[in-house]
Protein backbone atom coordinates (compact mmCIF):
# COMPACT_ATOMS: atom_id res chain seq x y z
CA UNK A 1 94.39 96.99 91.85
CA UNK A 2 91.61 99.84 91.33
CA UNK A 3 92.83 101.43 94.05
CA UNK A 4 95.64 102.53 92.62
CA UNK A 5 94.09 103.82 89.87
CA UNK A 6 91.42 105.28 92.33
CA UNK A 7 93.99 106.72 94.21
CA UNK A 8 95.70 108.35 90.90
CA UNK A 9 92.57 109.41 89.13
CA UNK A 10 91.44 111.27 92.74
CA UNK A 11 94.81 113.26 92.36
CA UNK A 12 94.38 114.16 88.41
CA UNK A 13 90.98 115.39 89.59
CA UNK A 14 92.00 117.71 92.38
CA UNK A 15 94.87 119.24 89.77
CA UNK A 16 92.16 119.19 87.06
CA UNK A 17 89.57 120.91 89.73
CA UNK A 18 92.52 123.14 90.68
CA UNK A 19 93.66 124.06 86.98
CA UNK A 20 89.61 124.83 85.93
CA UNK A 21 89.31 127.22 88.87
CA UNK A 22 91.74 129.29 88.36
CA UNK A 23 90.57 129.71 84.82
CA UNK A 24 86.81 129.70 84.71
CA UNK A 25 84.22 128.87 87.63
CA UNK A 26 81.23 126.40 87.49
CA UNK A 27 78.12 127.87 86.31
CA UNK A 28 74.76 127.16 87.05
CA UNK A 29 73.94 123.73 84.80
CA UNK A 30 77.21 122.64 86.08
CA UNK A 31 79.30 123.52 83.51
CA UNK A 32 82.97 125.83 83.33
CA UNK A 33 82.80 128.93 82.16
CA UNK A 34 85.96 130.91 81.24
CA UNK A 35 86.26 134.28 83.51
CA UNK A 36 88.24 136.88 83.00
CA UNK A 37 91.34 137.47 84.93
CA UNK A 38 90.43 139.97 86.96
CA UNK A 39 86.88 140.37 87.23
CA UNK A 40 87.03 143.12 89.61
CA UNK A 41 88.92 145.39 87.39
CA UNK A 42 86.52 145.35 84.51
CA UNK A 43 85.40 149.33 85.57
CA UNK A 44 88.61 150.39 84.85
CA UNK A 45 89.65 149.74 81.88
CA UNK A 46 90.63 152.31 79.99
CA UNK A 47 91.44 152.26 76.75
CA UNK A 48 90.91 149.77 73.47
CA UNK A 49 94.41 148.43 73.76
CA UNK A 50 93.50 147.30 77.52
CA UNK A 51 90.22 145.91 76.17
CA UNK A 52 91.81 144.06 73.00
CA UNK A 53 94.46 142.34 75.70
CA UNK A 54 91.43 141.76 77.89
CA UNK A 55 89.49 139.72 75.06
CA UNK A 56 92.41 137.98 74.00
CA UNK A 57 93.09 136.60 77.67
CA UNK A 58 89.32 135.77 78.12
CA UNK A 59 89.16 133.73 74.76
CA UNK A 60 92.60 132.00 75.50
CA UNK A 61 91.21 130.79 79.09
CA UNK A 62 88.23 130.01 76.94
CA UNK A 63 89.91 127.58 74.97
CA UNK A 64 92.17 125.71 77.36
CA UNK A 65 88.89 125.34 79.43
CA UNK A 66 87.00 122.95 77.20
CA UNK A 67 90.00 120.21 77.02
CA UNK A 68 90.54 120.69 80.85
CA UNK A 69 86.42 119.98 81.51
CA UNK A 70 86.09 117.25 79.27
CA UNK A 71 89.54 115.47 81.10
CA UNK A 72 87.57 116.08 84.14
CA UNK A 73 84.18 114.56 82.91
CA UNK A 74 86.57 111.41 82.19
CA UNK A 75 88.03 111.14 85.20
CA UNK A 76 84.57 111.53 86.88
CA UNK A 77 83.13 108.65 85.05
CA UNK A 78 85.99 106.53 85.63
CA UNK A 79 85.68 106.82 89.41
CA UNK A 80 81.90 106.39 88.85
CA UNK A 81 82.95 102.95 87.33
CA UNK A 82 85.45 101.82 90.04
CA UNK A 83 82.16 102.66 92.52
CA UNK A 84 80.39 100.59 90.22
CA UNK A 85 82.83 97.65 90.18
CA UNK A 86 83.21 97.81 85.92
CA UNK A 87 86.87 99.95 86.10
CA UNK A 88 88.44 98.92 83.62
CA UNK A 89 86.03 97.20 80.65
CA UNK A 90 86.12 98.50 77.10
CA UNK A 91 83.37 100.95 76.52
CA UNK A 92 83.39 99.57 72.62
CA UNK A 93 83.90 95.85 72.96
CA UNK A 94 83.55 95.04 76.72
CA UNK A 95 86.81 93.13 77.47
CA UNK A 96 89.34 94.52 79.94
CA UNK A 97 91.47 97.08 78.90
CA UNK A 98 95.28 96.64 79.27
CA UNK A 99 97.18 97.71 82.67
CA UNK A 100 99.85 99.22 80.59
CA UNK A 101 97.38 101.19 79.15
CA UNK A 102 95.67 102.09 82.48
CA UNK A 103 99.14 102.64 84.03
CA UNK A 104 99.56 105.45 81.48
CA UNK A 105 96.03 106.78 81.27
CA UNK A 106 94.04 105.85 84.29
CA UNK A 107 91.13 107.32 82.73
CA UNK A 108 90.92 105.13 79.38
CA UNK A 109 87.74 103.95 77.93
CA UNK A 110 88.92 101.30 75.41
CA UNK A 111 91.35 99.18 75.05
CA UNK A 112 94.43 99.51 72.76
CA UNK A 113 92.38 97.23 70.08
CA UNK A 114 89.44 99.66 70.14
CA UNK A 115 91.50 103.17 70.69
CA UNK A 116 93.48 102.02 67.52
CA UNK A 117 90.17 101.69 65.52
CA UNK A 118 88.75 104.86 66.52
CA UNK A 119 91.98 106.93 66.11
């Protein structure tokens, strides 16, 4: 059965991987970085209007970057755990989480119980 989930989670990362690049790049501890959208161009900007429209497109990359990194980092460990044969336990209480809960978010880390408690 974790190869399904293996199968989905590989696919979320590769849109997730996809979706960060074209956004940010990886920095040197590892971590995304927003970029601007055209790095090349930065020379030729002109005037404060182009520079004002320039910050506001850097800080909204900025802030759809975090969410998208932090998706990732899930995804990540949840492959780590199917390598590790524990896919699929509770990260609060240890007991398996649902499949309809997996089906939905292959990427969970508790179980309906536990996400309930912490919500």
């Amino acid at each position: 059965m974790s190869n399904i989930y293996k199968t989905k989670l590989e696919e979320e990362k590769k849109l997730l991987e996809d979706e960060l690049a074209s956004i940010g790049q990886v920095d040197k501890t590892g971590d995304w970085k927003a970029t601007p959208e055209d790095e090349t161009n930065i020379q030729e900007v002109q005037d404060e209007a182009d520079m004002a429209e320039r910050s506001e497109d850097f800080e909204e990359r900025s802030s759809k970057l975090d969410p998208l990194e932090d998706r990732l980092n899930d995804v990540k460990k949840a492959l780590e755990k199917i390598e590790n044969n524990n896919y699929g336990d509770c990260e609060i209480c240890k007991e398996k989480i649902e499949e309809d809960r997996l089906e939905v978010n292959p990427a969970a880390k508790t179980c309906k119980g536990c996400m309930e408690k912490i919500i």
